[in-house]
Every structure is written in C-alpha cells, then in structure tokens.
N, C-alpha and C. Protein backbone atom coordinates (compact mmCIF):
# COMPACT_ATOMS: atom_id res chain seq x y z
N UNK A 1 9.74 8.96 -12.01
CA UNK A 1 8.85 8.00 -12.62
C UNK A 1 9.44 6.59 -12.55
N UNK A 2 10.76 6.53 -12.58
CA UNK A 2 11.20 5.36 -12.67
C UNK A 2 11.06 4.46 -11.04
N UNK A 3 11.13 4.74 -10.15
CA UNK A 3 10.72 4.35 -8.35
C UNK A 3 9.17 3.75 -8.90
N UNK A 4 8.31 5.29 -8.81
CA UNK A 4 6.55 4.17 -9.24
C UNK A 4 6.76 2.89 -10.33
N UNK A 5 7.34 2.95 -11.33
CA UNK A 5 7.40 2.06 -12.34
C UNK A 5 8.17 0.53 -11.43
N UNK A 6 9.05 0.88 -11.02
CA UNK A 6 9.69 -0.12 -10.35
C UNK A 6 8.74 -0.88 -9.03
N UNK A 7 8.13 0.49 -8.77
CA UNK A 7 7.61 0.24 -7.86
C UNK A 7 6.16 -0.54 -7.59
N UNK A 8 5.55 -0.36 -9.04
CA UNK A 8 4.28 -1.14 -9.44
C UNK A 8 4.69 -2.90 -10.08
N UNK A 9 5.94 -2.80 -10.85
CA UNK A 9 5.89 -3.82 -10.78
C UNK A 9 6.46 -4.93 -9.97
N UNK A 10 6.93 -4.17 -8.85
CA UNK A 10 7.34 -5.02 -7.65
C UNK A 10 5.58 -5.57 -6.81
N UNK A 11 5.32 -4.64 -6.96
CA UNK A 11 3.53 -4.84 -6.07
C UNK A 11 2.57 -5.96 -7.11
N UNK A 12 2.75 -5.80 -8.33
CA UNK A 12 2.53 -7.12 -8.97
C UNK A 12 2.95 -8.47 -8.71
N UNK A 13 4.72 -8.44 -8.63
CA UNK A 13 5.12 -9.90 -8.18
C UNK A 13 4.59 -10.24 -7.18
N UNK A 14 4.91 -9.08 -6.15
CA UNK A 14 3.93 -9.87 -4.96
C UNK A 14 2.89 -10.13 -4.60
N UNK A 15 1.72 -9.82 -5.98
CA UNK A 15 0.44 -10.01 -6.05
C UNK A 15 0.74 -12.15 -6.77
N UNK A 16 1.44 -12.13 -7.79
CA UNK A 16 1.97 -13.19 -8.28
C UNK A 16 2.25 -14.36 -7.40
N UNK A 17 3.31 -13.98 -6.55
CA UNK A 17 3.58 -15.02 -5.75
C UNK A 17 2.66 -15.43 -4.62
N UNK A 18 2.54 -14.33 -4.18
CA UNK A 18 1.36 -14.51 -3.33
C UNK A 18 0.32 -15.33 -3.70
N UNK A 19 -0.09 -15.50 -4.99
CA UNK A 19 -1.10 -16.57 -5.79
C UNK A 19 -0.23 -17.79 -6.04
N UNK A 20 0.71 -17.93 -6.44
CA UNK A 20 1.62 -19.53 -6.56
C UNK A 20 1.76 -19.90 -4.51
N UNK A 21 1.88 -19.25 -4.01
CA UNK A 21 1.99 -19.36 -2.99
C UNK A 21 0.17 -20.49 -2.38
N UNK A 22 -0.39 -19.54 -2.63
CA UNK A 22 -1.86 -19.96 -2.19
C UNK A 22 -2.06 -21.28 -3.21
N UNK A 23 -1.93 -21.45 -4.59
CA UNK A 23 -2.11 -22.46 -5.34
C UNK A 23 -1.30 -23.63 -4.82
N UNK A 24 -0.40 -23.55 -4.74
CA UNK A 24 0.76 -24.46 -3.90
C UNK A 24 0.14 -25.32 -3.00
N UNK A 25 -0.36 -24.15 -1.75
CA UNK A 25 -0.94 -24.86 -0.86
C UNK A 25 -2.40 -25.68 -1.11
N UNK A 26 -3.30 -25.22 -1.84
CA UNK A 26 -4.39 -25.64 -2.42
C UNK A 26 -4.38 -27.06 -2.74
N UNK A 27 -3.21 -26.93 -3.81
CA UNK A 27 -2.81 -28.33 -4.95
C UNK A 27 -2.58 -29.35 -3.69
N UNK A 28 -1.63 -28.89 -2.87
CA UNK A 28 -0.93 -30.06 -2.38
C UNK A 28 -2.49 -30.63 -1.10
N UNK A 29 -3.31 -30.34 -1.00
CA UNK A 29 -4.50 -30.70 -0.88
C UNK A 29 -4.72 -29.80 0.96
N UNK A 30 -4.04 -29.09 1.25
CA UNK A 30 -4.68 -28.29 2.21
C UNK A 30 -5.03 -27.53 2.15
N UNK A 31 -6.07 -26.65 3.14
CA UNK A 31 -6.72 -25.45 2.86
C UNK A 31 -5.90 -24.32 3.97
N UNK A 32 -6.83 -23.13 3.38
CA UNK A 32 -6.35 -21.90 4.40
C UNK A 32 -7.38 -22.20 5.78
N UNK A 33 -6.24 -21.89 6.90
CA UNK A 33 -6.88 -21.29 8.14
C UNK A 33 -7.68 -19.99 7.76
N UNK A 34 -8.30 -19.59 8.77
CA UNK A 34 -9.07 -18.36 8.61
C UNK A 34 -7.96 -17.44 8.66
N UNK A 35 -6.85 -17.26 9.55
CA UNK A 35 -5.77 -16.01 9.47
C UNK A 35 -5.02 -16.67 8.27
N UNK A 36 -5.16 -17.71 7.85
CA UNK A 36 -3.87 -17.42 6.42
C UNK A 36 -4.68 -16.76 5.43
N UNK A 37 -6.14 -17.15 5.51
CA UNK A 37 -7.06 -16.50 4.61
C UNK A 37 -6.89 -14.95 4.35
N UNK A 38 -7.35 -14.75 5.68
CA UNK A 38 -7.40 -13.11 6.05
C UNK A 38 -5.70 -12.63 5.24
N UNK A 39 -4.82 -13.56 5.81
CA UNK A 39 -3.58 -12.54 5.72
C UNK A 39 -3.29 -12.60 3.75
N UNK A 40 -3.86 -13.72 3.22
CA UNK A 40 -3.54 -14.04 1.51
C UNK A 40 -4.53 -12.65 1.10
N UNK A 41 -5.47 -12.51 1.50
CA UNK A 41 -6.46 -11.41 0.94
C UNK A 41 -5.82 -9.86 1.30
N UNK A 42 -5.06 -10.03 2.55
CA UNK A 42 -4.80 -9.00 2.68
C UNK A 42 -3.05 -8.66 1.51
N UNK A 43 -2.23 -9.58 1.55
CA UNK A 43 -1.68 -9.30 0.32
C UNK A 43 -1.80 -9.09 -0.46
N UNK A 44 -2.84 -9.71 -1.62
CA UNK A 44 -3.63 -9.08 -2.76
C UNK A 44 -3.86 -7.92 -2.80
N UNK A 45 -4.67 -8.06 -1.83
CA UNK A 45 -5.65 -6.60 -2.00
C UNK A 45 -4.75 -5.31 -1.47
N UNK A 46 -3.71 -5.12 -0.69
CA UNK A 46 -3.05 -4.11 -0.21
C UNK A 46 -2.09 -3.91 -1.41
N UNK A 47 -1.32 -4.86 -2.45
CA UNK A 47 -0.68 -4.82 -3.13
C UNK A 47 -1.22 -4.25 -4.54
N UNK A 48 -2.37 -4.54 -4.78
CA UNK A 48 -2.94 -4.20 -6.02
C UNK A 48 -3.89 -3.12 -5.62
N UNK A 49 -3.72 -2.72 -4.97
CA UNK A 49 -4.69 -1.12 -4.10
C UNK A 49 -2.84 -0.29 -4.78
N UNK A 50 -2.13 -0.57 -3.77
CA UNK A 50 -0.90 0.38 -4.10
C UNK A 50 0.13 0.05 -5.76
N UNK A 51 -0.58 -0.83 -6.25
CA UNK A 51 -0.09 -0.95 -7.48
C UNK A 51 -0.79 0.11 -8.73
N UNK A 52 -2.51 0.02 -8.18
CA UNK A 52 -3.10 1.08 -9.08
C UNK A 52 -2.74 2.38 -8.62
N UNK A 53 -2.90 2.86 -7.75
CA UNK A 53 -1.99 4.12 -7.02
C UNK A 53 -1.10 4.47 -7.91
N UNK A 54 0.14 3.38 -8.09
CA UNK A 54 1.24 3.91 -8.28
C UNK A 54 1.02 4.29 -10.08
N UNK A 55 -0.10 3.26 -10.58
CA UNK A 55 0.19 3.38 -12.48
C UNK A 55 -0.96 4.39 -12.41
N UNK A 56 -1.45 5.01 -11.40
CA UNK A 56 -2.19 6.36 -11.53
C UNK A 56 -1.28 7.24 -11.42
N UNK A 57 -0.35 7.84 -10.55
CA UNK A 57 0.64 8.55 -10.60
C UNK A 57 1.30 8.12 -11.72
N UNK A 58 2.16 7.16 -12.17
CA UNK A 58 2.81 7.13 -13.49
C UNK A 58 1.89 8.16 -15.01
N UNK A 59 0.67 7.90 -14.71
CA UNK A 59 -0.16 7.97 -16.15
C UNK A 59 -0.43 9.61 -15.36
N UNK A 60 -0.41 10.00 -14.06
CA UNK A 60 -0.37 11.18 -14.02
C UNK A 60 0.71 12.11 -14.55
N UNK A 61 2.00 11.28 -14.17
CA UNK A 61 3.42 12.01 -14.58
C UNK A 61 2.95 11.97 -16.30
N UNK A 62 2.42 11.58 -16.84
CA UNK A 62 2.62 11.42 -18.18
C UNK A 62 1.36 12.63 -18.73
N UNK A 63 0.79 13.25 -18.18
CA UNK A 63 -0.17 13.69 -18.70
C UNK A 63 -0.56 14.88 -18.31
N UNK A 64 0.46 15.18 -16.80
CA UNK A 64 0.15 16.66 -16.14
C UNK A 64 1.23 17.63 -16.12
N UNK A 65 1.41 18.95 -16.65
CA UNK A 65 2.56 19.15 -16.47
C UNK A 65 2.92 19.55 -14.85
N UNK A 66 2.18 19.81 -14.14
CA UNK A 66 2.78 20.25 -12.21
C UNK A 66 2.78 19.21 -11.70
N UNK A 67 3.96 18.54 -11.56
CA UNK A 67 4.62 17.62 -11.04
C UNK A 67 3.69 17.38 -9.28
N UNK A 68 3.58 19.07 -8.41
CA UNK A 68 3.16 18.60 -7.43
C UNK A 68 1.59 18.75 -7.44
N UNK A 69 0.88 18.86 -8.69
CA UNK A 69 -0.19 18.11 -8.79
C UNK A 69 -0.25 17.08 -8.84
N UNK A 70 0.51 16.13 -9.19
CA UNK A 70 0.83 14.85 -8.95
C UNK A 70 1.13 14.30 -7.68
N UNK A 71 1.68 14.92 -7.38
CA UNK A 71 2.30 14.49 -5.59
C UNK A 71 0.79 14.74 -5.01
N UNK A 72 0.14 15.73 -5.11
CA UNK A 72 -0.88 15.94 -4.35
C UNK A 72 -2.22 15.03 -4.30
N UNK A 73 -2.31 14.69 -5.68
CA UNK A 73 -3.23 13.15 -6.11
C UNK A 73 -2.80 12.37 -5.35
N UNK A 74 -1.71 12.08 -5.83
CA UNK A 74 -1.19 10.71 -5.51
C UNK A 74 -1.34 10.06 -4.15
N UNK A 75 -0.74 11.64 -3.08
CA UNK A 75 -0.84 11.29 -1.41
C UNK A 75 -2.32 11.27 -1.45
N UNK A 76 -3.26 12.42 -1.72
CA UNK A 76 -4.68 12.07 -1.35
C UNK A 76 -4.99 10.47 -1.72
N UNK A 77 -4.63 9.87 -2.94
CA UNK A 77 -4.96 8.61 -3.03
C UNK A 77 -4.83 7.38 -2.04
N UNK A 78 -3.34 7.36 -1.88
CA UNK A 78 -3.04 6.71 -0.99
C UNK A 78 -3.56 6.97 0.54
N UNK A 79 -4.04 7.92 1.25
CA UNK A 79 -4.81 8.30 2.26
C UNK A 79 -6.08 7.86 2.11
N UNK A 80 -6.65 7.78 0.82
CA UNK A 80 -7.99 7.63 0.80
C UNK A 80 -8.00 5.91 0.91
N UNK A 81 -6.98 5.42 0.07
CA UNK A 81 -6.65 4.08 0.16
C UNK A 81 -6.68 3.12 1.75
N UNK A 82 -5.95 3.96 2.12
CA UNK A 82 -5.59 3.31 3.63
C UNK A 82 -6.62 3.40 4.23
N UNK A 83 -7.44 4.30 4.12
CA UNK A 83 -8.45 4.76 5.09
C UNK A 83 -9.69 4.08 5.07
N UNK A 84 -10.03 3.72 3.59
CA UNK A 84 -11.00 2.71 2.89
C UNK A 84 -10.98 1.35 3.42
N UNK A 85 -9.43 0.78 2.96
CA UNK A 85 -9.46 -0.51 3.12
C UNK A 85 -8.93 -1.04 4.53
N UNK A 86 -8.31 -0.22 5.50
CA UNK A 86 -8.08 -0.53 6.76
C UNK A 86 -9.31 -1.10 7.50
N UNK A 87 -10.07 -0.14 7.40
CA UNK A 87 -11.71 -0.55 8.16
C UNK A 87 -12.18 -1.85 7.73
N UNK A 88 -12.08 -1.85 6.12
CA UNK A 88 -12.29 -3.09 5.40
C UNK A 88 -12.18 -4.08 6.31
N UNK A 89 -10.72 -4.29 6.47
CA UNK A 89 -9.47 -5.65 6.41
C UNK A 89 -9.93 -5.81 8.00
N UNK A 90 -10.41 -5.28 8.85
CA UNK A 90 -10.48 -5.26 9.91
C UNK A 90 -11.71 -5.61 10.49
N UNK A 91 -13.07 -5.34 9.59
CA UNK A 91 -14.03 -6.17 9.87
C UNK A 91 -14.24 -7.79 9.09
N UNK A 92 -13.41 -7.42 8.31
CA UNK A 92 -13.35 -9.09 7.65
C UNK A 92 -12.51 -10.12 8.39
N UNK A 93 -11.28 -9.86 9.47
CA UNK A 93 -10.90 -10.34 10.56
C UNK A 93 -12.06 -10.36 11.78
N UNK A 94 -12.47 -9.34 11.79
CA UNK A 94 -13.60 -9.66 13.24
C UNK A 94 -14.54 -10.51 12.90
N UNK A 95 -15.10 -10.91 11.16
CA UNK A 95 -16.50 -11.60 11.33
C UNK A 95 -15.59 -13.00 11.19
N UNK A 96 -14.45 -13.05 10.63
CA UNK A 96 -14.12 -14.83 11.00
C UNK A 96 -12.97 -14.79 11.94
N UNK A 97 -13.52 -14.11 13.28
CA UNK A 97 -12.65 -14.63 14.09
C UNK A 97 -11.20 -14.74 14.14
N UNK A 98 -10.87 -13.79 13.43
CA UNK A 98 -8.87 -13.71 13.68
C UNK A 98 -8.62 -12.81 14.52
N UNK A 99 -8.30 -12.66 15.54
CA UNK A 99 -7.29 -11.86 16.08
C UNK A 99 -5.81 -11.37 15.06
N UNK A 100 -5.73 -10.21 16.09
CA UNK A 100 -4.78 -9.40 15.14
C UNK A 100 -3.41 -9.20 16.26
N UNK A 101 -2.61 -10.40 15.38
CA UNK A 101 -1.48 -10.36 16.53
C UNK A 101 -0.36 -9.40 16.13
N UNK A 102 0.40 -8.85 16.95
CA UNK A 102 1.01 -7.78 17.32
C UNK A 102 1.90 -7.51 16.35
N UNK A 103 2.69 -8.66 15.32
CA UNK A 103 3.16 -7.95 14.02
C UNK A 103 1.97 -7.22 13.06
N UNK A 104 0.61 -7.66 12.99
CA UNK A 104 -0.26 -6.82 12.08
C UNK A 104 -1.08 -5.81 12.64
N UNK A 105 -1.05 -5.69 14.39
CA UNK A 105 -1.26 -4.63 15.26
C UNK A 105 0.01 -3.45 15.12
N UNK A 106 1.43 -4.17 14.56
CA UNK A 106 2.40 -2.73 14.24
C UNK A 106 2.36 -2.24 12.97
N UNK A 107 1.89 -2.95 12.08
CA UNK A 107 1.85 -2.59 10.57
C UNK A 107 0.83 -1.77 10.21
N UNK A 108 -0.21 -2.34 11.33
CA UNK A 108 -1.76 -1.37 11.22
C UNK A 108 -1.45 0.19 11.87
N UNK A 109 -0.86 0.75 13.00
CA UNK A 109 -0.10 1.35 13.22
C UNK A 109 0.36 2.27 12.75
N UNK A 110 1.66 1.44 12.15
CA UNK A 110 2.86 2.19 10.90
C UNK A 110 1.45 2.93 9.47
N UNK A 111 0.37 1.99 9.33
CA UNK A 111 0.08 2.69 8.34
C UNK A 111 -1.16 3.71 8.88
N UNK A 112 -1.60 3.77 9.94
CA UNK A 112 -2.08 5.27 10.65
C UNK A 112 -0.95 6.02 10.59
N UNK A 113 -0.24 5.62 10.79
CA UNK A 113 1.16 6.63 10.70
C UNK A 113 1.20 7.89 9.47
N UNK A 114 1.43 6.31 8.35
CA UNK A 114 1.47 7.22 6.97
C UNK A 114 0.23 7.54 6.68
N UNK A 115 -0.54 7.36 7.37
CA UNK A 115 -2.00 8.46 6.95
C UNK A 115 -1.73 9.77 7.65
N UNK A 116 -1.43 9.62 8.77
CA UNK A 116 -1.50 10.62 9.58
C UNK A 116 -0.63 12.03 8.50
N UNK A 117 0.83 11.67 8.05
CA UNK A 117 1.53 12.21 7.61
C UNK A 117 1.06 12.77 6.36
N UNK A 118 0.48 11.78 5.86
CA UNK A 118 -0.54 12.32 4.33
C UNK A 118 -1.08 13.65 4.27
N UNK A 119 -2.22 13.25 5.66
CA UNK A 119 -2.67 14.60 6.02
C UNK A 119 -2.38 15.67 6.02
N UNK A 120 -1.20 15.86 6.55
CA UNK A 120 -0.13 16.79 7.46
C UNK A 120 0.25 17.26 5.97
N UNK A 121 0.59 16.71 4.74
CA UNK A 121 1.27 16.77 3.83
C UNK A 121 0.10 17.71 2.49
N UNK A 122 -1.28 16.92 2.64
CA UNK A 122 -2.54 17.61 2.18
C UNK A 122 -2.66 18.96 2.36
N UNK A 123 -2.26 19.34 3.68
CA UNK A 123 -2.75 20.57 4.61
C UNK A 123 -1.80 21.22 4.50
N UNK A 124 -0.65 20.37 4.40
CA UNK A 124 0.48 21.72 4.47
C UNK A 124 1.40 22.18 5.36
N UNK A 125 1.18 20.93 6.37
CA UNK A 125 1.67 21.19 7.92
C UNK A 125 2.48 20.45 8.07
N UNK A 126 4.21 21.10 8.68
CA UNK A 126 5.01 20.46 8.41
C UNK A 126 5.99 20.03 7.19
N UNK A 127 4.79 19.20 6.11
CA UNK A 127 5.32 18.52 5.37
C UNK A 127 4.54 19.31 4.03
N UNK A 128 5.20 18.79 2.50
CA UNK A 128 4.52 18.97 1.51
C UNK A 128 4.18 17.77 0.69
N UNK A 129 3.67 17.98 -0.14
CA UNK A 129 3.20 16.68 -1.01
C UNK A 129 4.37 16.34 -1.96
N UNK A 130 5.07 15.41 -1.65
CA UNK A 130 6.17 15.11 -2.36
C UNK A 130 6.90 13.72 -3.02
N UNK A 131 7.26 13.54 -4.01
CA UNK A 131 7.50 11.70 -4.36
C UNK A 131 8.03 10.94 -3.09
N UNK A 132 9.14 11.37 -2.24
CA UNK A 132 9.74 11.23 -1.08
C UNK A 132 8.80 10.68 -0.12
N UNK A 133 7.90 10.97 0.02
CA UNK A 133 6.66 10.85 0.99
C UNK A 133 5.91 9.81 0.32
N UNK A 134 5.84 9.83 -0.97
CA UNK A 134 5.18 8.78 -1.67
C UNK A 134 5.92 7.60 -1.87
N UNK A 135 7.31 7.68 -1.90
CA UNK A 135 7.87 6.67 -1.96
C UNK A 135 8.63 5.99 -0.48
N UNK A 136 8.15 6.77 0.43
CA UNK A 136 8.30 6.36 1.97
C UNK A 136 6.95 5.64 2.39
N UNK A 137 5.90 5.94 1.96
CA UNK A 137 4.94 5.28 1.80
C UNK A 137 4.71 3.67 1.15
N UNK A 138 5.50 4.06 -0.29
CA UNK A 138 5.14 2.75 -0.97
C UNK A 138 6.44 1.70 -0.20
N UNK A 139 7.27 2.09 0.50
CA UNK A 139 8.25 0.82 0.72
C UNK A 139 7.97 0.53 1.99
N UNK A 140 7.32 1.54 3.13
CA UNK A 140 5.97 1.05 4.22
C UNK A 140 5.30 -0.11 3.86
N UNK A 141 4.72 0.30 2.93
CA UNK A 141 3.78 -0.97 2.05
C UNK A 141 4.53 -2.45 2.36
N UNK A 142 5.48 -2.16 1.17
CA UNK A 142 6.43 -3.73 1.19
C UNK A 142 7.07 -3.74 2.11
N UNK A 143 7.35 -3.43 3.32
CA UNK A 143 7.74 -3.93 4.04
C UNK A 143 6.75 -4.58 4.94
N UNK A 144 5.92 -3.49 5.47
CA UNK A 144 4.44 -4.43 5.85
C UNK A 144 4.25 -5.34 5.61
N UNK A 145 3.91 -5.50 4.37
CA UNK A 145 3.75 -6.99 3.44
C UNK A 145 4.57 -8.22 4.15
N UNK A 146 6.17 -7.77 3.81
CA UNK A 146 6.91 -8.78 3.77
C UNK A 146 7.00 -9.40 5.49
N UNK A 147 6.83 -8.14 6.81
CA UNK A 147 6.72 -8.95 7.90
C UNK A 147 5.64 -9.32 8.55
N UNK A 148 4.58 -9.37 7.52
CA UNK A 148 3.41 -10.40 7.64
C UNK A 148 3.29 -11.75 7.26
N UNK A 149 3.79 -11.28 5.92
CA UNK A 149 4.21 -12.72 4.94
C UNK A 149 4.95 -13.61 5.43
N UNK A 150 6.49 -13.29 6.35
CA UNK A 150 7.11 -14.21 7.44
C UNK A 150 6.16 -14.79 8.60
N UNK A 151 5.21 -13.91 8.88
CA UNK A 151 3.97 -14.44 9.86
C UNK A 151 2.89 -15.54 9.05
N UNK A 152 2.66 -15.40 7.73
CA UNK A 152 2.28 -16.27 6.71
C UNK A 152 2.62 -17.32 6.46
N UNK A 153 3.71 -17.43 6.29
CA UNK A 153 4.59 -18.47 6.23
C UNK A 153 4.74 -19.43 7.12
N UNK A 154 5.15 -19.01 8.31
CA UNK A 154 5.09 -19.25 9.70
C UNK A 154 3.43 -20.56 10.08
N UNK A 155 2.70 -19.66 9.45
CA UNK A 155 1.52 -20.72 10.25
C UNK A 155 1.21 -21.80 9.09
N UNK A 156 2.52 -22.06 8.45
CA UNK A 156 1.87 -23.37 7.39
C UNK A 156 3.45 -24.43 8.06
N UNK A 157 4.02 -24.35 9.12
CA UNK A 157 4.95 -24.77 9.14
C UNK A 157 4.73 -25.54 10.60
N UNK A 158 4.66 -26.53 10.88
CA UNK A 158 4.63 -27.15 12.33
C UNK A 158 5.79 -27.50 13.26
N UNK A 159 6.11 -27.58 14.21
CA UNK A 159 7.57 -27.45 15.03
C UNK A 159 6.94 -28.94 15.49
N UNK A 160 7.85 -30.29 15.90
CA UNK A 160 8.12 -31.30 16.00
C UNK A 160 8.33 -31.25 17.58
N UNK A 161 7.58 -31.45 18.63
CA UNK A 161 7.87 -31.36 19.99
C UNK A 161 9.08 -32.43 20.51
N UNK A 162 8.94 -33.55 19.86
CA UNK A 162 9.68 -34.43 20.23
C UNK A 162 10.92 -34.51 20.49
C-alpha cells in the first residue's frame, strides 16, 4: 500500500506542476502551440487517470480482504484506462494537427506494451495479476511522462543561430 500511496501522490505533483508550469507560461503572456497543448492535456489527464487508479486500489486494499482481488481490479483498470484514453489522446492530436514524434510514438508503444501484458496477466498467461506488474506499470507512466515533458520543455525554448 505504501508504493500506490507514494505513488498517487507523486501523479498529483505532476498534475501540480504541470499547471504552474502552463500558468507560468500563460502569465508571462504566451500561449500554447497546438503540441504543447496536446502534450499539457496529455499530462493531466494521463496523471490523474493513474492517480484515481492508484486511490482505487489503495481504498481497495482497505476494504477487500484477497489481496489478488485487488491486483485483478486494479490491472483490469489500468487496461481499461489505457485503452480508453489512448484512442482519446490520439484523435485529439489528429483534429489539431500534431504529429506524433517518435519520443510519443515510443511511449505510445511502451504503453501497448503494458496493455498487452495486462491482458496476459487477466487471462492468466504467463503472468498473474500482481502489485509488481502494477507497479511496473505505474513507473511506465512516470517515466513516459517525464520523457515527454523534456520534449515539453524543449518546444518553449529557442536555439540562437547566430
């Protein structure tokens, strides 16, 4: 319990900063490109998707006694999660025109990945439904995050040809 706990309120800060981040830029009187747009929404929303996840499993640990009834929620959640909002995030890039350059073409990827494994883990194949898997999952997440967010970062910064 203590990983989800840690682990939700790490997906908060970076729901947090991610907003001082965007206010920052706001205040100081510029706006978002369409990909900083896309990519600020997609922090939010991927972070506070796997933040409720995780205080659903917490409030599960608290209330069920079969632990891998919990594991078994939890992965279906997160599968159902990915699966939902991938399609999402991906037509909201196609109607304003972002391309999806090859760090968020590997992250998109990595997280077919951990769907794929979910599955495998649902079914029984291979793998079982386990915190391990859930918590290989949730640091997928933040890391995703974080080598987008260097791609985020990146397009508010101009290089000086001169």
């Amino acid at each position: 319990m203590e990983f989800l706990s840690l682990y939700a309120e790490l997906c908060l800060a970076w729901v947090a900063f991610t907003a001082i981040v965007a206010t920052l830029r706001q205040a100081l009187g510029g706006h978002f490109t369409p990909l900083q747009y896309v990519m600020f929404r997609y922090f939010v929303e991927s972070s506070l998707l796997f933040f409720m996840i995780s205080f659903v499993a917490i409030s599960l640990l608290e209330s069920l006694t079969d632990e891998r009834q919990v594991w078994q929620i939890t992965i279906a959640l997160q599968a159902v999660g990915i699966v939902t909002y991938l399609p999402f995030h991906m037509r909201r890039r196609a109607r304003l025109g972002v391309p999806l350059p090859l760090t968020s073409l590997l992250v998109s990827g990595g997280y077919a990945t951990v769907l794929i494994l979910h599955i495998f883990a649902l079914l029984e194949i291979w793998l079982e439904p386990s915190l391990p898997l859930i918590a290989a999952a949730c640091v997928f997440s933040i890391g995703g995050n974080s080598i987008i967010f260097v791609q985020f970062l990146g397009s508010f910064v101009e290089v000086n040809q001169s």
